[in-house]
C-alpha atoms as a PDB file:
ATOM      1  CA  UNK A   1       0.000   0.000   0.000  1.00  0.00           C
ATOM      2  CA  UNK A   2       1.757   3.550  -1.148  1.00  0.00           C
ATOM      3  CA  UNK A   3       1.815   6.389   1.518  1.00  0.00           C
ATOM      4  CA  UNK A   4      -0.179   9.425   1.239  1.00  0.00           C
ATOM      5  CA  UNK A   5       1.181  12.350  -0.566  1.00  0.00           C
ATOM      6  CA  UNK A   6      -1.278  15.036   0.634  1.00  0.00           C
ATOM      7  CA  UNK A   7      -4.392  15.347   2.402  1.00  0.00           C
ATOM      8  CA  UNK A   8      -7.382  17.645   2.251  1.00  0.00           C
ATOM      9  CA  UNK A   9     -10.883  18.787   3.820  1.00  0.00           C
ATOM     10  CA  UNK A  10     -13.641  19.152   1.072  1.00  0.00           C
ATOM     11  CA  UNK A  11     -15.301  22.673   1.589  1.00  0.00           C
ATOM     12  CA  UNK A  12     -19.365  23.454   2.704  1.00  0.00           C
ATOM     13  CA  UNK A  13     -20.572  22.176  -0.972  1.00  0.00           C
ATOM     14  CA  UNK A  14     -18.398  18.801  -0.620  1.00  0.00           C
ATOM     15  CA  UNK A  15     -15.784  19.871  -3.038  1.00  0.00           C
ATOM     16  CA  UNK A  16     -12.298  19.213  -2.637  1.00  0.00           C
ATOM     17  CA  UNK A  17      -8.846  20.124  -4.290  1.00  0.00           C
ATOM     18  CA  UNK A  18      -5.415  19.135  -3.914  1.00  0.00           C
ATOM     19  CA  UNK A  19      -2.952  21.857  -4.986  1.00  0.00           C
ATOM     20  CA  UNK A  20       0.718  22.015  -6.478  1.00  0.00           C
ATOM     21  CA  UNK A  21       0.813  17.433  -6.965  1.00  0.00           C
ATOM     22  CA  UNK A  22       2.887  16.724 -10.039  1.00  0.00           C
ATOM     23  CA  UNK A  23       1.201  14.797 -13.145  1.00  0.00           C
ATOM     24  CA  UNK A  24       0.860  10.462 -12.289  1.00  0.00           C
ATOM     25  CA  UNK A  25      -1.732   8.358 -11.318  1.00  0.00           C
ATOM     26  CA  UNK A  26      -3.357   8.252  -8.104  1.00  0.00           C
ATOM     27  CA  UNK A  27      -5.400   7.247  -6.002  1.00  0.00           C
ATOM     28  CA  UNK A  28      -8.264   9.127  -3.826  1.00  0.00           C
ATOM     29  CA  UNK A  29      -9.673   8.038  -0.372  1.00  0.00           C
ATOM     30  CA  UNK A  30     -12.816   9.494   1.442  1.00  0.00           C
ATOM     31  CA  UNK A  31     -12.264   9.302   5.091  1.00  0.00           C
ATOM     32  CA  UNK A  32     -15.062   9.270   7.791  1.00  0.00           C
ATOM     33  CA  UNK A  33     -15.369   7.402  11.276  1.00  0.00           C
ATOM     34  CA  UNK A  34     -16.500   3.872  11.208  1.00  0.00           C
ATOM     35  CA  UNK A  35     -17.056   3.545   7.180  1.00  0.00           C
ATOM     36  CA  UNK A  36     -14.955   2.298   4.624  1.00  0.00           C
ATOM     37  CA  UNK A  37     -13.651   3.776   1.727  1.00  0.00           C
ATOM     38  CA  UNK A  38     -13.887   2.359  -2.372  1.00  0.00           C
ATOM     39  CA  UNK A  39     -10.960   3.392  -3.770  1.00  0.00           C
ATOM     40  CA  UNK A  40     -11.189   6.326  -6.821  1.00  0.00           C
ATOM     41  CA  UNK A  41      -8.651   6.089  -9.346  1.00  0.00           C
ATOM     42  CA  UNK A  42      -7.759   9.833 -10.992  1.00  0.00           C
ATOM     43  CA  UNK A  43      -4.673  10.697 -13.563  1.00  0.00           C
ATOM     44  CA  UNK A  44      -3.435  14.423 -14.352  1.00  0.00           C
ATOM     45  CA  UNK A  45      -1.184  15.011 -16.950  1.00  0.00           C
ATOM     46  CA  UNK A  46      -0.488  17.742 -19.559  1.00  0.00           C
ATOM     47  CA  UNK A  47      -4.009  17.033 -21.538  1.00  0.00           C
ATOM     48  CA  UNK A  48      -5.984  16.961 -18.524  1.00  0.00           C
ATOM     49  CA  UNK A  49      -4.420  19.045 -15.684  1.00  0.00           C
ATOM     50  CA  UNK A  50      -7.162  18.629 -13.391  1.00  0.00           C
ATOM     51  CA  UNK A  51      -9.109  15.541 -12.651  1.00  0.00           C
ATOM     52  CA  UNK A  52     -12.533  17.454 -12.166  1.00  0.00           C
ATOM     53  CA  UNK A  53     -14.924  14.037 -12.295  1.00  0.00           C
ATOM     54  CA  UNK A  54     -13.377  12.219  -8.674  1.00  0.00           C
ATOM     55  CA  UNK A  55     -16.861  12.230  -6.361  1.00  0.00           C
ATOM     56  CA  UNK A  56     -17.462  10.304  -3.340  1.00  0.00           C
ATOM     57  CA  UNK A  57     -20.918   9.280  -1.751  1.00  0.00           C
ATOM     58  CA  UNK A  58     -20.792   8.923   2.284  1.00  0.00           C
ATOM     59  CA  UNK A  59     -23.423   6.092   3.224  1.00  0.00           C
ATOM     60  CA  UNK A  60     -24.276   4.460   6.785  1.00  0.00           C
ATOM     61  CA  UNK A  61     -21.321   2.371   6.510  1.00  0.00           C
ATOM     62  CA  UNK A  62     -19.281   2.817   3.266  1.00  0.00           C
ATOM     63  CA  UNK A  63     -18.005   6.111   1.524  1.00  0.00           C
ATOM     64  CA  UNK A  64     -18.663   4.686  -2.693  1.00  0.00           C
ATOM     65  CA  UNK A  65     -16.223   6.303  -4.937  1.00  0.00           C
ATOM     66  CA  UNK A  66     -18.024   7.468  -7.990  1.00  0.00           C
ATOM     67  CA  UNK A  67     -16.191   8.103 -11.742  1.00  0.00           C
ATOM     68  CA  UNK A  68     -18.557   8.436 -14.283  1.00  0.00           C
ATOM     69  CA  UNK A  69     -19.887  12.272 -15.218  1.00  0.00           C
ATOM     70  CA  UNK A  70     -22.995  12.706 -15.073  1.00  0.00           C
ATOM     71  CA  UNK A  71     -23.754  14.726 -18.060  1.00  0.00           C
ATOM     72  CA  UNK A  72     -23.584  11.493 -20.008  1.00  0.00           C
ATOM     73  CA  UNK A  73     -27.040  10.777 -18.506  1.00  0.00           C
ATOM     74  CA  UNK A  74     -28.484  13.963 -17.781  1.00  0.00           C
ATOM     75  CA  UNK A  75     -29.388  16.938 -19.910  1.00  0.00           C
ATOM     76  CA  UNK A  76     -30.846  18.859 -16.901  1.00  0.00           C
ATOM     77  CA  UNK A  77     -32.029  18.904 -13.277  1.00  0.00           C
ATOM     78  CA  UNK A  78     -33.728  20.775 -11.003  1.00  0.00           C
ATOM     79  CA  UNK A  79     -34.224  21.803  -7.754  1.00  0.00           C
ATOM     80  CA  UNK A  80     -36.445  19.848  -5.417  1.00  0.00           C
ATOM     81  CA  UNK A  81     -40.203  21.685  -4.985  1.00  0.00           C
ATOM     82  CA  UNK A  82     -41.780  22.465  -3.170  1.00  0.00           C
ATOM     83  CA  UNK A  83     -38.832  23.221  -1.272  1.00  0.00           C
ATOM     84  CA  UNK A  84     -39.334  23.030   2.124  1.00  0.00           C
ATOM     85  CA  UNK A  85     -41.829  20.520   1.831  1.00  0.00           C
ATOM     86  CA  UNK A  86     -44.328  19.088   3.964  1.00  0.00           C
ATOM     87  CA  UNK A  87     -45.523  16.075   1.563  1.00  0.00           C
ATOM     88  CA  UNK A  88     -44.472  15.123  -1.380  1.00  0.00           C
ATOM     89  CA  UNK A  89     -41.696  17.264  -3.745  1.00  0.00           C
ATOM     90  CA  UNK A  90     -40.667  17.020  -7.059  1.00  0.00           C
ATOM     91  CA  UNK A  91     -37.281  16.803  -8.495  1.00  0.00           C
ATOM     92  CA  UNK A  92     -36.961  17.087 -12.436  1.00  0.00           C
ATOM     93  CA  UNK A  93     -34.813  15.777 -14.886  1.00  0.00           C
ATOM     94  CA  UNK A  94     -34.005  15.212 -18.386  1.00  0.00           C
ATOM     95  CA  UNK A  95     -32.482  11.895 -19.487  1.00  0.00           C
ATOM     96  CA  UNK A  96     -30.662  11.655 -22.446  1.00  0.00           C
ATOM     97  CA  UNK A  97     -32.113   7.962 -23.072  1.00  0.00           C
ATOM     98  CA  UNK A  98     -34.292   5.744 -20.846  1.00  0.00           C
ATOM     99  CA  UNK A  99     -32.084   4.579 -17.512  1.00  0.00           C
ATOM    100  CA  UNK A 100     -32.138   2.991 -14.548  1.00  0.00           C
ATOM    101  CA  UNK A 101     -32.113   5.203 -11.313  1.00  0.00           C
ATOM    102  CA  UNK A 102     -31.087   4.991  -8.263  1.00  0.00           C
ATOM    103  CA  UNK A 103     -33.552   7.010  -6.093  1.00  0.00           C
ATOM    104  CA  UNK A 104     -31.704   7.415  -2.297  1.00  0.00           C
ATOM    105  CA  UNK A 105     -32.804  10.009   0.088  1.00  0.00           C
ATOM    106  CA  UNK A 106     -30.309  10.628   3.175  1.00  0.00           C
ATOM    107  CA  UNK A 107     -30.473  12.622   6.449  1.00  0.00           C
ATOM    108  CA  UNK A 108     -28.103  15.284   7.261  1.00  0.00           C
ATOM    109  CA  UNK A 109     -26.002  12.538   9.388  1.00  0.00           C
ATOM    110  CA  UNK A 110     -25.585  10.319   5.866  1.00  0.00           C
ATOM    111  CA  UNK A 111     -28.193   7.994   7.218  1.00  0.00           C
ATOM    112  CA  UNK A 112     -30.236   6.108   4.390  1.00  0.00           C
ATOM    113  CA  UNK A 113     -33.753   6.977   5.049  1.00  0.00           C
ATOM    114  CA  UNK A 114     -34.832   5.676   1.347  1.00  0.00           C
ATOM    115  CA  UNK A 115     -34.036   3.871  -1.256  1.00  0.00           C
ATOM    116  CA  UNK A 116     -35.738   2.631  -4.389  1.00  0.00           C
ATOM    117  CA  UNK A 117     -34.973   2.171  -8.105  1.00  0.00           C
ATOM    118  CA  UNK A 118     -36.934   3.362 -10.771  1.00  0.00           C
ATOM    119  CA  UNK A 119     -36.709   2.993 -14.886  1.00  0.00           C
ATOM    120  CA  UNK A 120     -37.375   6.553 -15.981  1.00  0.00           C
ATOM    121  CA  UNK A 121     -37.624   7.593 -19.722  1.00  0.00           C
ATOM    122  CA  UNK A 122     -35.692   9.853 -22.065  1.00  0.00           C
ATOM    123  CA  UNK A 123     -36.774  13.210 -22.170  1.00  0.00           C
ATOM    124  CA  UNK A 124     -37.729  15.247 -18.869  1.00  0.00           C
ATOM    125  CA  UNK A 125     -39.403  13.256 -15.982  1.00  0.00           C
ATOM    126  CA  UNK A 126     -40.835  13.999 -12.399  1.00  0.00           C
ATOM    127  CA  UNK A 127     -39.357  12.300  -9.968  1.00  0.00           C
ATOM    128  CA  UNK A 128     -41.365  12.042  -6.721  1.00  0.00           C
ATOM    129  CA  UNK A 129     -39.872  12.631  -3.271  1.00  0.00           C
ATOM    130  CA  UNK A 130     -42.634  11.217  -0.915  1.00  0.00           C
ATOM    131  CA  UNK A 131     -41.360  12.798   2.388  1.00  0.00           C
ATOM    132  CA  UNK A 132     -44.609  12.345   4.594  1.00  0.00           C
ATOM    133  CA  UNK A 133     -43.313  10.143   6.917  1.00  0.00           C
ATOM    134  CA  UNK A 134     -39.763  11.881   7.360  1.00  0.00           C
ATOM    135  CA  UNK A 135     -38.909  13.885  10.583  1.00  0.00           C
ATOM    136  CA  UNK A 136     -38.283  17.473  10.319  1.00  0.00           C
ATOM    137  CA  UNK A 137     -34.999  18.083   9.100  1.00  0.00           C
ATOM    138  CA  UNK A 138     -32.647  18.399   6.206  1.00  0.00           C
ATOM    139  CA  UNK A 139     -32.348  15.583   3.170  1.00  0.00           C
ATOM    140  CA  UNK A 140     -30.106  15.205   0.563  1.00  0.00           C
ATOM    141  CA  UNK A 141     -32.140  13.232  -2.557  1.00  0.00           C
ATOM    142  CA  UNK A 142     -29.532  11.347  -4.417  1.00  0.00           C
ATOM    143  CA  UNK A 143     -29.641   9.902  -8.211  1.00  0.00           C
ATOM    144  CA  UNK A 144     -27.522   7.197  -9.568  1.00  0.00           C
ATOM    145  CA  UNK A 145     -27.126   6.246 -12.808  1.00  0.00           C
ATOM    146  CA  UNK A 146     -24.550   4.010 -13.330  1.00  0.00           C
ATOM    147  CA  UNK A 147     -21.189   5.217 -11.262  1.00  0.00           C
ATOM    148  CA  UNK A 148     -22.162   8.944 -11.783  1.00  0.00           C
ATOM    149  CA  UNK A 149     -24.462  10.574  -9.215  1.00  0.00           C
ATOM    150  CA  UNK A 150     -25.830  14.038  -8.943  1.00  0.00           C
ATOM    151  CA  UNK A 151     -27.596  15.322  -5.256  1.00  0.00           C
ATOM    152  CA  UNK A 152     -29.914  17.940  -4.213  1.00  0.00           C
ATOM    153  CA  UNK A 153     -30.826  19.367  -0.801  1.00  0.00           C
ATOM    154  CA  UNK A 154     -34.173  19.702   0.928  1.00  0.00           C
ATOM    155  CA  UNK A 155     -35.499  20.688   3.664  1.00  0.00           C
ATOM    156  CA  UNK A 156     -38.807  18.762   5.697  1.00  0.00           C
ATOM    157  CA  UNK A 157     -41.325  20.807   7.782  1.00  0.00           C
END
């Protein structure tokens, strides 16, 4: 197993950056108490100074290292609405062709509170967010297509 070269805290939005590492291959680690990490391979060289598609996804128990970009899939997304809500929000997007989601909604610890998986079509889809029987608090909804993932927040009155 190599050593670390650098470390770093991702900011308020969950980005992170490492500054000033010379071009290679390497490899990224989340790092959280009590989960494991999936590894996520990045490379920067003189074509590609900046390896801008490394994302991570903190679970209960696992952080899931995620490579693909999600503009393959998508050609837009919203914002949740109602937003807060009280029942049941929307979330809408516009596949490029008809996909399998992965529909996970998460508390502001990272807990799963939902999951499900849904075949949407091409073109631009509602996705419900039935948040009824939620506490009062702050969610992230999460959709997965493939290794790529894209997240909105929302908040539960």
């Amino acid at each position: 197993e190599a050593n670390a070269i650098a470390y770093t805290f991702s900011d308020e939005n969950c980005y992170f950056e490492f500054e000033n590492i010379p071009y290679g291959n390497y490899t990224v680690y989340g790092e959280s108490i009590n989960k494991e990490a999936d590894p996520v391979p990045a490379a920067v060289d003189e074509n590609n100074p900046q390896a801008t598609d490394v994302g991570m996804e903190i679970q209960e128990s696992l952080i899931t290292g995620l490579r693909e970009d999600i503009d393959q899939y998508l050609t837009a997304i919203g914002e949740v609405y109602p937003n807060p809500v009280t029942g049941v929000a929307r979330l809408v997007v516009e596949l490029r062709n008809t996909e399998d989601v992965g529909v996970y909604i998460y508390d502001i610890r990272g807990k799963l509170m939902s999951k499900r998986m849904e075949t949407i079509a091409r073109g631009a889809r509602d996705i419900q967010i039935n948040a009824e029987s939620l506490p009062a608090g702050v969610y992230q909804i999460t959709l997965r297509i493939g290794k790529a993932s894209v997240s909105r927040k929302f908040v539960k009155y």
